[in-house]
N, C-alpha and C. Protein backbone atom coordinates (compact mmCIF):
# COMPACT_ATOMS: atom_id res chain seq x y z
N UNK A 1 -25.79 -4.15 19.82
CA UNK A 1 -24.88 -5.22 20.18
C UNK A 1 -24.73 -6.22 19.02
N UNK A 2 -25.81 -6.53 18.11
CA UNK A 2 -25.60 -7.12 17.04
C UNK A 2 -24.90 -7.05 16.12
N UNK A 3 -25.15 -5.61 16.07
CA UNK A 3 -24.29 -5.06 14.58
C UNK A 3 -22.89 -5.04 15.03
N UNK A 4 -22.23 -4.99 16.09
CA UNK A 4 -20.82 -4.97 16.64
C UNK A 4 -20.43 -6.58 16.64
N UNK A 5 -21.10 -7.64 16.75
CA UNK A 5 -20.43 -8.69 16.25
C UNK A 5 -20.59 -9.39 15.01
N UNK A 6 -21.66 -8.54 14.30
CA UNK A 6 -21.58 -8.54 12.79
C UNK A 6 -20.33 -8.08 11.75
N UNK A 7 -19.65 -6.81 12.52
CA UNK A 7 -18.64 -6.08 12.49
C UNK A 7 -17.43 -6.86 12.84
N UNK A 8 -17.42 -7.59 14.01
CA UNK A 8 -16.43 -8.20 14.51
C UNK A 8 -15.98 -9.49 13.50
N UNK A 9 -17.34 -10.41 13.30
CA UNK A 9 -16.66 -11.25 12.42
C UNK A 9 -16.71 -11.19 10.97
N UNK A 10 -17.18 -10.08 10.03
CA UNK A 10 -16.66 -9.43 9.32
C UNK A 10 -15.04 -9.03 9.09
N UNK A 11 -14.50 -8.50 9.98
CA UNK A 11 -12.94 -8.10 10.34
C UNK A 11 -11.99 -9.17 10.39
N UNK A 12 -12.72 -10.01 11.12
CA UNK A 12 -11.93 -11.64 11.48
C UNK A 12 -11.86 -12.23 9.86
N UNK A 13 -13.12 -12.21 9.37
CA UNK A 13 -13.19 -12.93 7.91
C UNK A 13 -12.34 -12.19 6.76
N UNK A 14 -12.16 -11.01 6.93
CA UNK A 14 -11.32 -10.30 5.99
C UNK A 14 -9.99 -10.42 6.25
N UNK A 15 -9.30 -10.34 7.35
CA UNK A 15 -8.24 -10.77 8.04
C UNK A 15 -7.23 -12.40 7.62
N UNK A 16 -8.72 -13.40 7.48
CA UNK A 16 -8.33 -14.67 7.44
C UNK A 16 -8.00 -14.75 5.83
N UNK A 17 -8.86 -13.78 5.42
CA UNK A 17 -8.87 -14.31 3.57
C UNK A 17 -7.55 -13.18 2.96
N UNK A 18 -7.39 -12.62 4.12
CA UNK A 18 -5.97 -11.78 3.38
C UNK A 18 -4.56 -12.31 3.63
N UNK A 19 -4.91 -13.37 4.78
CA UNK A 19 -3.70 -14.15 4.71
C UNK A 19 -3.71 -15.41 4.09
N UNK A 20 -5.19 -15.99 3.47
CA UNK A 20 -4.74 -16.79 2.69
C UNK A 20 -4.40 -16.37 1.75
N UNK A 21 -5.02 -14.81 0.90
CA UNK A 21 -4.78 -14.95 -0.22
C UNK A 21 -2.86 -14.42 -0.15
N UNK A 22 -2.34 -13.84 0.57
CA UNK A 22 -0.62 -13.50 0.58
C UNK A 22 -0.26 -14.99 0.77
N UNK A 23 -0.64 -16.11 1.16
CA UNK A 23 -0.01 -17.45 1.19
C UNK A 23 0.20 -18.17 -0.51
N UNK A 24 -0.99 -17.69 -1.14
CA UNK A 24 -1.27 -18.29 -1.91
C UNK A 24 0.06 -17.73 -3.24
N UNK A 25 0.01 -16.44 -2.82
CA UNK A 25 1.20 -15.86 -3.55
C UNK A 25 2.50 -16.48 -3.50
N UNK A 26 3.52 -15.73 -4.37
CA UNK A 26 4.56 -16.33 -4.42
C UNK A 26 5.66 -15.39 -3.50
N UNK A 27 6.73 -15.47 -3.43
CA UNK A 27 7.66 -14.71 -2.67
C UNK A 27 8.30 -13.66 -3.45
N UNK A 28 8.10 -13.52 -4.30
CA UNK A 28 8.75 -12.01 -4.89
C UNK A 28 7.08 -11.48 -5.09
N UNK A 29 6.36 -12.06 -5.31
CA UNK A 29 4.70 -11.16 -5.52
C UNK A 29 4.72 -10.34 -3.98
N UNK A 30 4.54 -11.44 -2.97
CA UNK A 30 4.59 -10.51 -2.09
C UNK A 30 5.45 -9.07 -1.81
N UNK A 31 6.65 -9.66 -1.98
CA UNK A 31 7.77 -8.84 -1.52
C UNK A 31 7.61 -7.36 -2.75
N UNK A 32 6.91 -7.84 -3.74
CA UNK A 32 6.22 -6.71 -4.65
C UNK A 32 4.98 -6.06 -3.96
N UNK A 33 4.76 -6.45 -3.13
CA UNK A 33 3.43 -5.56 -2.83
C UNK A 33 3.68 -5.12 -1.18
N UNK A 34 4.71 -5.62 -0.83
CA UNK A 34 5.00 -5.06 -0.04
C UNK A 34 5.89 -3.85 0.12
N UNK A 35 6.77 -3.51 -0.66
CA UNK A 35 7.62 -2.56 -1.31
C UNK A 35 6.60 -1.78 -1.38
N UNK A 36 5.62 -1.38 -2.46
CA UNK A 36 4.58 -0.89 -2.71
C UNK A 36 3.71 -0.04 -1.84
N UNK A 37 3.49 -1.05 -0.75
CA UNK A 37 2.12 -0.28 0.62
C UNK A 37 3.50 -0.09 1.55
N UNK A 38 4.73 -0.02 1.08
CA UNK A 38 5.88 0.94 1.95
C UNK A 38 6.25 2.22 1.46
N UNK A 39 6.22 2.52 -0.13
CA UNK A 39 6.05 3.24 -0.52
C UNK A 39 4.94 4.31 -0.75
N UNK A 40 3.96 3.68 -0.36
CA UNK A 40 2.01 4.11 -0.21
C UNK A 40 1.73 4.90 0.72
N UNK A 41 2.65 4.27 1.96
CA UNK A 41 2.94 4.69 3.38
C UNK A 41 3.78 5.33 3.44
N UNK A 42 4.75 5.84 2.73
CA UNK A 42 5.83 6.38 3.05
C UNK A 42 5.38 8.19 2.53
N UNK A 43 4.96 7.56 1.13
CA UNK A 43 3.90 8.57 0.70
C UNK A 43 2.65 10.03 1.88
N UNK A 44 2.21 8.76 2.12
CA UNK A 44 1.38 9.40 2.84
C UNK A 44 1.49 10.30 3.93
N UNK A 45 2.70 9.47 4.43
CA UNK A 45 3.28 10.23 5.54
C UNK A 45 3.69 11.47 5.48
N UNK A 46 4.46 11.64 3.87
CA UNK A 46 4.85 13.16 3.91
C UNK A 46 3.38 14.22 3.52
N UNK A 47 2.72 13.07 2.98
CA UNK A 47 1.26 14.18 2.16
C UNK A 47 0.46 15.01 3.75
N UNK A 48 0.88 13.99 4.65
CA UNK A 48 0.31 14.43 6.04
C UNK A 48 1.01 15.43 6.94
N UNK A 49 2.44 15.41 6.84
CA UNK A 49 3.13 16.10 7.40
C UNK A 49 3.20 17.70 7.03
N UNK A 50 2.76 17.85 5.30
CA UNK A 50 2.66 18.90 4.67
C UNK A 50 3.93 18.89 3.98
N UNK A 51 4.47 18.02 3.77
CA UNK A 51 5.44 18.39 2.33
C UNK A 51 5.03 17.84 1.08
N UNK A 52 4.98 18.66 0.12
CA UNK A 52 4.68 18.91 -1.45
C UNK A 52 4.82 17.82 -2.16
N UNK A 53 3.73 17.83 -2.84
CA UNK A 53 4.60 16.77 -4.27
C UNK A 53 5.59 16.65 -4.50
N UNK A 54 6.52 17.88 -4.79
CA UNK A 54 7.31 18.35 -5.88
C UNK A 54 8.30 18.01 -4.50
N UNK A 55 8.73 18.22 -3.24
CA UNK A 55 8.71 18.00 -2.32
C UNK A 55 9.44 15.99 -2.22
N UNK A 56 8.29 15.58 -1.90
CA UNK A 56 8.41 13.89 -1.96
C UNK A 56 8.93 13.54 -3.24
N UNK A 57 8.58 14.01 -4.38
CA UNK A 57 9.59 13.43 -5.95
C UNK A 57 10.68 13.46 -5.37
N UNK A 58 11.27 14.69 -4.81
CA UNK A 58 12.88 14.85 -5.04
C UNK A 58 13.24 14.05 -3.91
N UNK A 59 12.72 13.25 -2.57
CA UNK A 59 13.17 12.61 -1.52
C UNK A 59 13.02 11.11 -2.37
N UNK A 60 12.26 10.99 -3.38
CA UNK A 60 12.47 9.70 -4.22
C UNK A 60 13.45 9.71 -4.98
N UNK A 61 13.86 10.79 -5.64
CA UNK A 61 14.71 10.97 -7.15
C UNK A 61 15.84 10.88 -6.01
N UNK A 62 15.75 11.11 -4.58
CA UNK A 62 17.37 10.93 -4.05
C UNK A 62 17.67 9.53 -3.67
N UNK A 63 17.09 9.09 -3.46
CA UNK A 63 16.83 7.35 -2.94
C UNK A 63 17.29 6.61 -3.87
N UNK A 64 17.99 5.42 -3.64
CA UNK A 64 18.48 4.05 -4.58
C UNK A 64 17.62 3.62 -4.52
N UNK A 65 17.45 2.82 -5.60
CA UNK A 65 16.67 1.88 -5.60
C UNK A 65 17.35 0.44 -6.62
N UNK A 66 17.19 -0.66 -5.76
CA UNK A 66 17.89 -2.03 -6.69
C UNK A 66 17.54 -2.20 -8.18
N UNK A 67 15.98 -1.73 -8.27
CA UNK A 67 16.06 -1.95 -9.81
C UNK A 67 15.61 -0.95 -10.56
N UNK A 68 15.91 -1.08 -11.76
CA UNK A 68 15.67 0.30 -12.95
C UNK A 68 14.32 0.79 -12.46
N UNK A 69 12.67 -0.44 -12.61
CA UNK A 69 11.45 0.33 -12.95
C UNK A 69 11.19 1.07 -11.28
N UNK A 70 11.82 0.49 -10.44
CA UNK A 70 11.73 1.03 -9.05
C UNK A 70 10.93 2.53 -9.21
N UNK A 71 12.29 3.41 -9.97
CA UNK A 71 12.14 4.78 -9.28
C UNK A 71 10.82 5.33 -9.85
N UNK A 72 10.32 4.91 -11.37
CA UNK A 72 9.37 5.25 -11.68
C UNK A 72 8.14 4.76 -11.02
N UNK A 73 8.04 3.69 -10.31
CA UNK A 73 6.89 3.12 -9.99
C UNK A 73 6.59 3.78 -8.34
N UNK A 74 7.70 3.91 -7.93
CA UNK A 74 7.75 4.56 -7.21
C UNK A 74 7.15 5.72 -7.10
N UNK A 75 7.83 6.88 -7.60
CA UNK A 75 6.87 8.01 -8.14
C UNK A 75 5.56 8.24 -9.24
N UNK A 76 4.60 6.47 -9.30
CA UNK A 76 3.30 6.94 -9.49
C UNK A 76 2.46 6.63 -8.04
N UNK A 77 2.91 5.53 -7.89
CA UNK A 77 2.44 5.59 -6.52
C UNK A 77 2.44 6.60 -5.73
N UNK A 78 3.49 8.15 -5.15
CA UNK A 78 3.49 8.79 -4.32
C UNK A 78 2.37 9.69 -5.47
N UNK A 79 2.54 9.55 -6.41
CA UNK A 79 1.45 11.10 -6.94
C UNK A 79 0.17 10.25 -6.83
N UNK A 80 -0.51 9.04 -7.25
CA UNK A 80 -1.75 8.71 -6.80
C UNK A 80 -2.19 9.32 -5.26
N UNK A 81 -1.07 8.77 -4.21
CA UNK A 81 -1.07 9.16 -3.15
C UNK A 81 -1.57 10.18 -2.69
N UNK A 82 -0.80 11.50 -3.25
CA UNK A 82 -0.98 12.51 -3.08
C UNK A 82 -2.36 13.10 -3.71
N UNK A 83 -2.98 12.95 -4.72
CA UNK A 83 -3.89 13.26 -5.61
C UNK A 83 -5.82 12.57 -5.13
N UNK A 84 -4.87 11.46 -4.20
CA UNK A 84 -5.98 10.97 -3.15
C UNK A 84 -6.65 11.88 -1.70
N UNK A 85 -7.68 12.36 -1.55
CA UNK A 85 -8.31 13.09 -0.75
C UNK A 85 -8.13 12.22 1.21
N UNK A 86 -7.35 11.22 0.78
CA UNK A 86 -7.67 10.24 1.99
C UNK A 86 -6.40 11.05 3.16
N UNK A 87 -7.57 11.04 4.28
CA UNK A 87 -6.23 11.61 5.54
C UNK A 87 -5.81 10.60 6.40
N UNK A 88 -6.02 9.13 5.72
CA UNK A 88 -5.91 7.89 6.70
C UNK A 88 -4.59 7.90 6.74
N UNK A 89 -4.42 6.90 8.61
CA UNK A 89 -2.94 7.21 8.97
C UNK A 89 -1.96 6.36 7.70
N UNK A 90 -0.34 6.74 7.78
CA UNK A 90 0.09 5.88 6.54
C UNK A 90 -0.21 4.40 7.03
N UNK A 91 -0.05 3.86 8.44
CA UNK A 91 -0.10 2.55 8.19
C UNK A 91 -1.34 1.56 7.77
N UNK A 92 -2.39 2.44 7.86
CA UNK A 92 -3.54 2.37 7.34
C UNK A 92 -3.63 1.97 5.75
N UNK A 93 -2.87 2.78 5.37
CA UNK A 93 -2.83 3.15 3.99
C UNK A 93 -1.81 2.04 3.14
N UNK A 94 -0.95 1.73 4.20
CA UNK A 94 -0.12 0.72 3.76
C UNK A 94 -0.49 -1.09 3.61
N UNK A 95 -1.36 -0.85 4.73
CA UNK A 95 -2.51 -2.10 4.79
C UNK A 95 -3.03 -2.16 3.65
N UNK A 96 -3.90 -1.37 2.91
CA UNK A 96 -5.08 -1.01 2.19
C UNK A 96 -4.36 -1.63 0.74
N UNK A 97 -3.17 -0.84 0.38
CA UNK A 97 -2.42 -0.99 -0.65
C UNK A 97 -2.20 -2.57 -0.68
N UNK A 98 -1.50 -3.00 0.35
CA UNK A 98 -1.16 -4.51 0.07
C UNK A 98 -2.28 -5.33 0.01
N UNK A 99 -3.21 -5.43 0.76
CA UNK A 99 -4.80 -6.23 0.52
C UNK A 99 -4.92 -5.94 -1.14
N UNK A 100 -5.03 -4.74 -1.61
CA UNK A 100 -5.32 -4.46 -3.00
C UNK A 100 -4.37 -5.14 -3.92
N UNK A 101 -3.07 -4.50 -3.72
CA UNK A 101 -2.03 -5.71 -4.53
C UNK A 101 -2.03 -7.30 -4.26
N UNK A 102 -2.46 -7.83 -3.53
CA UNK A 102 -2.60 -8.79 -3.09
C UNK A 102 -3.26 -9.81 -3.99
N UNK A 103 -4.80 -9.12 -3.51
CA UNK A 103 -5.76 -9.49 -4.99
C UNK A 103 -5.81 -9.08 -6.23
N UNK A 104 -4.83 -8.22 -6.50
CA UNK A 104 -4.64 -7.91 -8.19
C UNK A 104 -3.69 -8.94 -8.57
N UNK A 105 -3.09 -9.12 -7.76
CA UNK A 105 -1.64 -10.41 -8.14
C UNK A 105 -2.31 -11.98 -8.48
N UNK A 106 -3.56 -12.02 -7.44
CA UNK A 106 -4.42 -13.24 -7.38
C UNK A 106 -5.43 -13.53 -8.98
N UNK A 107 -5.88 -11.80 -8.84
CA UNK A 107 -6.85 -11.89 -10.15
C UNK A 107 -5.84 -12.27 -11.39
N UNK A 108 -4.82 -12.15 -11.38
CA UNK A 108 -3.59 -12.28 -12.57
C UNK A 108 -3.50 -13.81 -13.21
N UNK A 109 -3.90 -13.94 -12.15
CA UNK A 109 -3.55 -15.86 -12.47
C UNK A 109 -4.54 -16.57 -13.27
């Protein structure tokens, strides 16, 4: 019973410090890291479904995207993705990504 509300406010504390640290950001940082754990997730989704690398490139290479570095950044993210052993669900994965961009944007400063 201990260790479950050791757990509990653990979760709560990680929770609180991930929305300060997205406050602390700016509005295109976010909206950068959110793009990102959509693409992470979007990723994942096909790595789960069973379609290919080679597969998800070409559902990217068909996609617009507003800006030039988009499509490339795009397609490192889906090959990390893919090259990752993780079977977590995408929205999981999309969480994970933005907490991480989050604090890489923070450590920047």
């Amino acid at each position: 019973m201990q260790t479950i509300k050791i757990v509990l406010v653990f979760c709560v504390l990680t929770s609180t410090s991930t929305l300060t640290f997205a406050r602390d950001l700016s509005k295109n940082q976010r909206d950068l890291c959110t793009w990102g754990a959509g693409i992470a997730g979007t990723a994942q989704q096909y790595k789960l479904a069973g379609l290919t690398l080679y597969g998800a490139r070409n559902k990217l290479q068909a996609r617009h995207f507003p800006q030039q570095w988009m499509r490339m950044s795009a397609l490192g993210i889906t090959e990390q993705t893919y090259d990752s052993p993780s079977r977590m669900r995408p929205e999981n994965v999309r969480q994970v990504y933005y907490e991480g961009c989050t604090r890489h944007e923070l450590a920047r400063r």
